[in-house]
C-alpha atoms as a PDB file:
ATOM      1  CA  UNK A   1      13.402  43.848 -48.759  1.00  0.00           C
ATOM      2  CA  UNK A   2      16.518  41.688 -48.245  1.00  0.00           C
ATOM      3  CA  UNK A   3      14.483  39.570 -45.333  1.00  0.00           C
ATOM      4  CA  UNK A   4      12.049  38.903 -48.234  1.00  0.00           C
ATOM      5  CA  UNK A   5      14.192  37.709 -50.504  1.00  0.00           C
ATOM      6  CA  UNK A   6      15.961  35.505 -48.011  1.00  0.00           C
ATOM      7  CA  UNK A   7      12.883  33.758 -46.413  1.00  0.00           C
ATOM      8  CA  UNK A   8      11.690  33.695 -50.343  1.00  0.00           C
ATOM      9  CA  UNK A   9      14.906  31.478 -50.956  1.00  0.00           C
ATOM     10  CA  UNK A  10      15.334  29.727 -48.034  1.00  0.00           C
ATOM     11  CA  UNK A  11      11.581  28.159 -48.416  1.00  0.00           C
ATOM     12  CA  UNK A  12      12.406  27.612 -51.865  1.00  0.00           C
ATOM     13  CA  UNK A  13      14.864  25.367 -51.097  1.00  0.00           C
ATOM     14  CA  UNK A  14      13.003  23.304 -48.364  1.00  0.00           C
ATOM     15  CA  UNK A  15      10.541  22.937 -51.323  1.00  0.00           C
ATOM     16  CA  UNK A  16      12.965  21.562 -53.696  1.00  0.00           C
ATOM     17  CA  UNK A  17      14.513  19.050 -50.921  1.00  0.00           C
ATOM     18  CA  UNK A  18      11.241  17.819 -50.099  1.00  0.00           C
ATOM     19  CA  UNK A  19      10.700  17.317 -53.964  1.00  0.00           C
ATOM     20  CA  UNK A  20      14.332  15.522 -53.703  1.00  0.00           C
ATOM     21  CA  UNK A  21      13.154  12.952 -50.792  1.00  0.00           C
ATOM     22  CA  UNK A  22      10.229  12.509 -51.531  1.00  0.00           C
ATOM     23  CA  UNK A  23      11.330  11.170 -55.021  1.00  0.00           C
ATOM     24  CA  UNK A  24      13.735   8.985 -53.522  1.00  0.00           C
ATOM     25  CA  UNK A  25      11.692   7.136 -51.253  1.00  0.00           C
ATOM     26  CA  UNK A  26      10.313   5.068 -53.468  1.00  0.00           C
ATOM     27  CA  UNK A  27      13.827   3.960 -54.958  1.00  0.00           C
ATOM     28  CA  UNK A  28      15.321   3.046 -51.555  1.00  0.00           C
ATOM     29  CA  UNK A  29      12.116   0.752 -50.931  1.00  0.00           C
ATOM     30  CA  UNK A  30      12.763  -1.359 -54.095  1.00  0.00           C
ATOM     31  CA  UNK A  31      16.436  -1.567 -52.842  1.00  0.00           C
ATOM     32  CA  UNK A  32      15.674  -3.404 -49.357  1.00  0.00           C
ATOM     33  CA  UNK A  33      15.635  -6.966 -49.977  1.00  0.00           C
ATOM     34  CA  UNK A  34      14.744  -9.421 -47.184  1.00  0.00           C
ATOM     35  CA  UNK A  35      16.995 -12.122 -46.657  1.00  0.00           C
ATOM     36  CA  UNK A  36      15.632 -15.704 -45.793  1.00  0.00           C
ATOM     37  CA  UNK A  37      18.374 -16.364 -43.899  1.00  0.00           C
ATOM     38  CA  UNK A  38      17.690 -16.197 -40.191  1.00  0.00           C
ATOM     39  CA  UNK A  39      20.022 -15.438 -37.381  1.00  0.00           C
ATOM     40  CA  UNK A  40      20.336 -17.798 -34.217  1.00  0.00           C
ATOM     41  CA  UNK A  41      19.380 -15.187 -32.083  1.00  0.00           C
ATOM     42  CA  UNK A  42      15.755 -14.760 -34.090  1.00  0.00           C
ATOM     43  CA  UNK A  43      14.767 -18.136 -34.070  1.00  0.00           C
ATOM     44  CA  UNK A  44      15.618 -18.278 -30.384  1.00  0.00           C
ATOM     45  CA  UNK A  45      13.556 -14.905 -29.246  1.00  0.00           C
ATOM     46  CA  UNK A  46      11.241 -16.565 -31.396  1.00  0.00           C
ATOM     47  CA  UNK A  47      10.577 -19.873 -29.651  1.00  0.00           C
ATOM     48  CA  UNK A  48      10.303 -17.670 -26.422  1.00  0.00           C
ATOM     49  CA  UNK A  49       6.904 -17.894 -24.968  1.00  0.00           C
ATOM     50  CA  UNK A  50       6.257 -14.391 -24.460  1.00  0.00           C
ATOM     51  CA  UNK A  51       2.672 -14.180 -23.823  1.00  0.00           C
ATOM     52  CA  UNK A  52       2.924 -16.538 -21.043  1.00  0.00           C
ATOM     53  CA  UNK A  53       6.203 -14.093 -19.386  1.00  0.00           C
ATOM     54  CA  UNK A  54       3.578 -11.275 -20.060  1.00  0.00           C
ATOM     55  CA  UNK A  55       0.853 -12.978 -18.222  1.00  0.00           C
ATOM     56  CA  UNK A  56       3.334 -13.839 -15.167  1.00  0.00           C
ATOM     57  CA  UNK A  57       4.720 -10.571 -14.693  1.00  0.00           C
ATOM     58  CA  UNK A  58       1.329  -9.155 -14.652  1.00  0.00           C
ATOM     59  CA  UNK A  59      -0.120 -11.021 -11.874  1.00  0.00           C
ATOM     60  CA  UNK A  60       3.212 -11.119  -9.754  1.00  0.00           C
ATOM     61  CA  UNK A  61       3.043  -6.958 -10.151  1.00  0.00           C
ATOM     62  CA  UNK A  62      -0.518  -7.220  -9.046  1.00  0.00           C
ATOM     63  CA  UNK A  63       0.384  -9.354  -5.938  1.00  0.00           C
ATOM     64  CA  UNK A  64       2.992  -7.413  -5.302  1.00  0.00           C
ATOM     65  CA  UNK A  65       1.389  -3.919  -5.459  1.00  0.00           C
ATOM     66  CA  UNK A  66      -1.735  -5.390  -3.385  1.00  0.00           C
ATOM     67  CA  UNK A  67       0.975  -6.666  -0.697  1.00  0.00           C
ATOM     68  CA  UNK A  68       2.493  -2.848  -0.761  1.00  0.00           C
ATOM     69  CA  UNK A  69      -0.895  -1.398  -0.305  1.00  0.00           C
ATOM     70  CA  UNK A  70      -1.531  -3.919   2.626  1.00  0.00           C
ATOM     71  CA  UNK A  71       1.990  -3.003   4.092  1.00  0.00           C
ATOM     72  CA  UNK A  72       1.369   1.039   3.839  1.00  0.00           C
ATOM     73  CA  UNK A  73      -1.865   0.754   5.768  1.00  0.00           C
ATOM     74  CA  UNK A  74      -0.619  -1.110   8.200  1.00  0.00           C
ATOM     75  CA  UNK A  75       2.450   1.857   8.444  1.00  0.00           C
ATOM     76  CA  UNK A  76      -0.198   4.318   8.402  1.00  0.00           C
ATOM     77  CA  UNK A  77      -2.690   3.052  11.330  1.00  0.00           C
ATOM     78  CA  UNK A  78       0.739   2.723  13.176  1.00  0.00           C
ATOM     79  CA  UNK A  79       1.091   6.462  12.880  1.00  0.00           C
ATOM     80  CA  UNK A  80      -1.918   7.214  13.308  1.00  0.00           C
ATOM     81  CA  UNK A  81      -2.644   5.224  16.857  1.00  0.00           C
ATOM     82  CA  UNK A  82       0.873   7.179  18.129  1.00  0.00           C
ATOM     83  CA  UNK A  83      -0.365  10.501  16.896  1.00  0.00           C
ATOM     84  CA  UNK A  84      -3.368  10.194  19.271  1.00  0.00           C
ATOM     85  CA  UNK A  85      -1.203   8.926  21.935  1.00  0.00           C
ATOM     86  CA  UNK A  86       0.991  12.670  21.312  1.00  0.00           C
ATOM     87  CA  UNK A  87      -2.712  14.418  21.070  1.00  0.00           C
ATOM     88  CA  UNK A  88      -4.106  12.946  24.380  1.00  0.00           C
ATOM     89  CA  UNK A  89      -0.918  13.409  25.990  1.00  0.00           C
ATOM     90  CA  UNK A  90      -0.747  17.090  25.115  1.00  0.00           C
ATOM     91  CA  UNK A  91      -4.318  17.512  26.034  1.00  0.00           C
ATOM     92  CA  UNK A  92      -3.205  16.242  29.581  1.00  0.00           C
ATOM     93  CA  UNK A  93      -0.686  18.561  29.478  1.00  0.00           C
ATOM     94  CA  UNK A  94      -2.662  21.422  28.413  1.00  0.00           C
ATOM     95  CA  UNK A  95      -5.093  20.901  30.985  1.00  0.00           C
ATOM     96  CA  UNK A  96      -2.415  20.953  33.877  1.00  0.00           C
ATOM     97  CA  UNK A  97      -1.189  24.450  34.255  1.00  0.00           C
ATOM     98  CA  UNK A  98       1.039  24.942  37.006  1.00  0.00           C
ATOM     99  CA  UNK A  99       1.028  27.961  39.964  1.00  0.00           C
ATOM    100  CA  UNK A 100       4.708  28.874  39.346  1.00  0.00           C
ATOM    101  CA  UNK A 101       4.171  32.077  41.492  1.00  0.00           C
ATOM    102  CA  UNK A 102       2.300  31.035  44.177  1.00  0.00           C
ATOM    103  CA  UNK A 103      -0.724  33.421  44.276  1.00  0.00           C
ATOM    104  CA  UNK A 104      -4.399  33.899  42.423  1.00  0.00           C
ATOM    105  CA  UNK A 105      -4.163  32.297  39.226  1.00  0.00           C
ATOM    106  CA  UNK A 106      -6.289  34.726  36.645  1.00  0.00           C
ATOM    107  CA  UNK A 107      -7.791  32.605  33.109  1.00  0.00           C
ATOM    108  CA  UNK A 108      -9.166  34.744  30.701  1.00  0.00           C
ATOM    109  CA  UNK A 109     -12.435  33.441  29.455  1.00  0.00           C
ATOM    110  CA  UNK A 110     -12.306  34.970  25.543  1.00  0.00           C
ATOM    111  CA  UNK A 111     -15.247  33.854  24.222  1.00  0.00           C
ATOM    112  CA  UNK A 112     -17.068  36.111  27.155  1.00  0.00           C
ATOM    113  CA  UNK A 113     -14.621  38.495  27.717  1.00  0.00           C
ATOM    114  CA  UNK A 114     -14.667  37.825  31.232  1.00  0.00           C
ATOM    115  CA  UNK A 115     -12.285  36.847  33.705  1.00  0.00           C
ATOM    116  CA  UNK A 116     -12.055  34.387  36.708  1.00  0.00           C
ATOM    117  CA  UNK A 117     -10.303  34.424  39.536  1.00  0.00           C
ATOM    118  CA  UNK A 118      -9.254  30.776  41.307  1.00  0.00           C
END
């Protein structure tokens, strides 16, 4: 009953502060007055051509992301060209299995099961 009562109140007086601001607003609207008198730093961001900036550092990004994408591909055929140099070298490698014991060297075949003698 008492957590009721206290959600009961507590909305009640969210309702009556909204009432409150919501009155007010229009009060504090009337109050603002503009002043004609501009600043030196509004007349000078004002005489800035910004559209112009806008349109520059739009097409320099472009360049420079289309430079960056150039740069990165270049990077990556780099790494690619020395990872087939490691794959063809380990091929080699695998290939070239030394006798370290001297005698009949015995490969199991597993896709037949089978094995051969050298």
């Amino acid at each position: 009953m008492y957590d009721f009562l206290l959600q009961t109140f507590i909305m009640a007086s969210l309702a009556v502060m909204i009432y409150l601001i919501a009155k007010t607003i229009p009060r504090v609207s009337e109050l603002a007055t503009t002043s004609e008198k501009k600043g030196f730093l509004e007349s000078f961001f004002k005489k800035i051509p910004w559209h112009k900036i806008d349109f520059f550092l739009e097409s320099m990004g472009e360049k420079m992301l289309r430079k960056l994408k150039v740069f990165l591909l270049r990077i990556d055929n780099v790494v690619s060209k020395r990872l087939n140099k490691f794959r063809t070298a380990d091929n080699e490698k695998a290939n070239f299995k030394p006798d370290i014991f001297g005698g009949e060297k015995e490969v199991e075949n597993k896709s037949e099961n089978n094995t051969i003698k050298e």
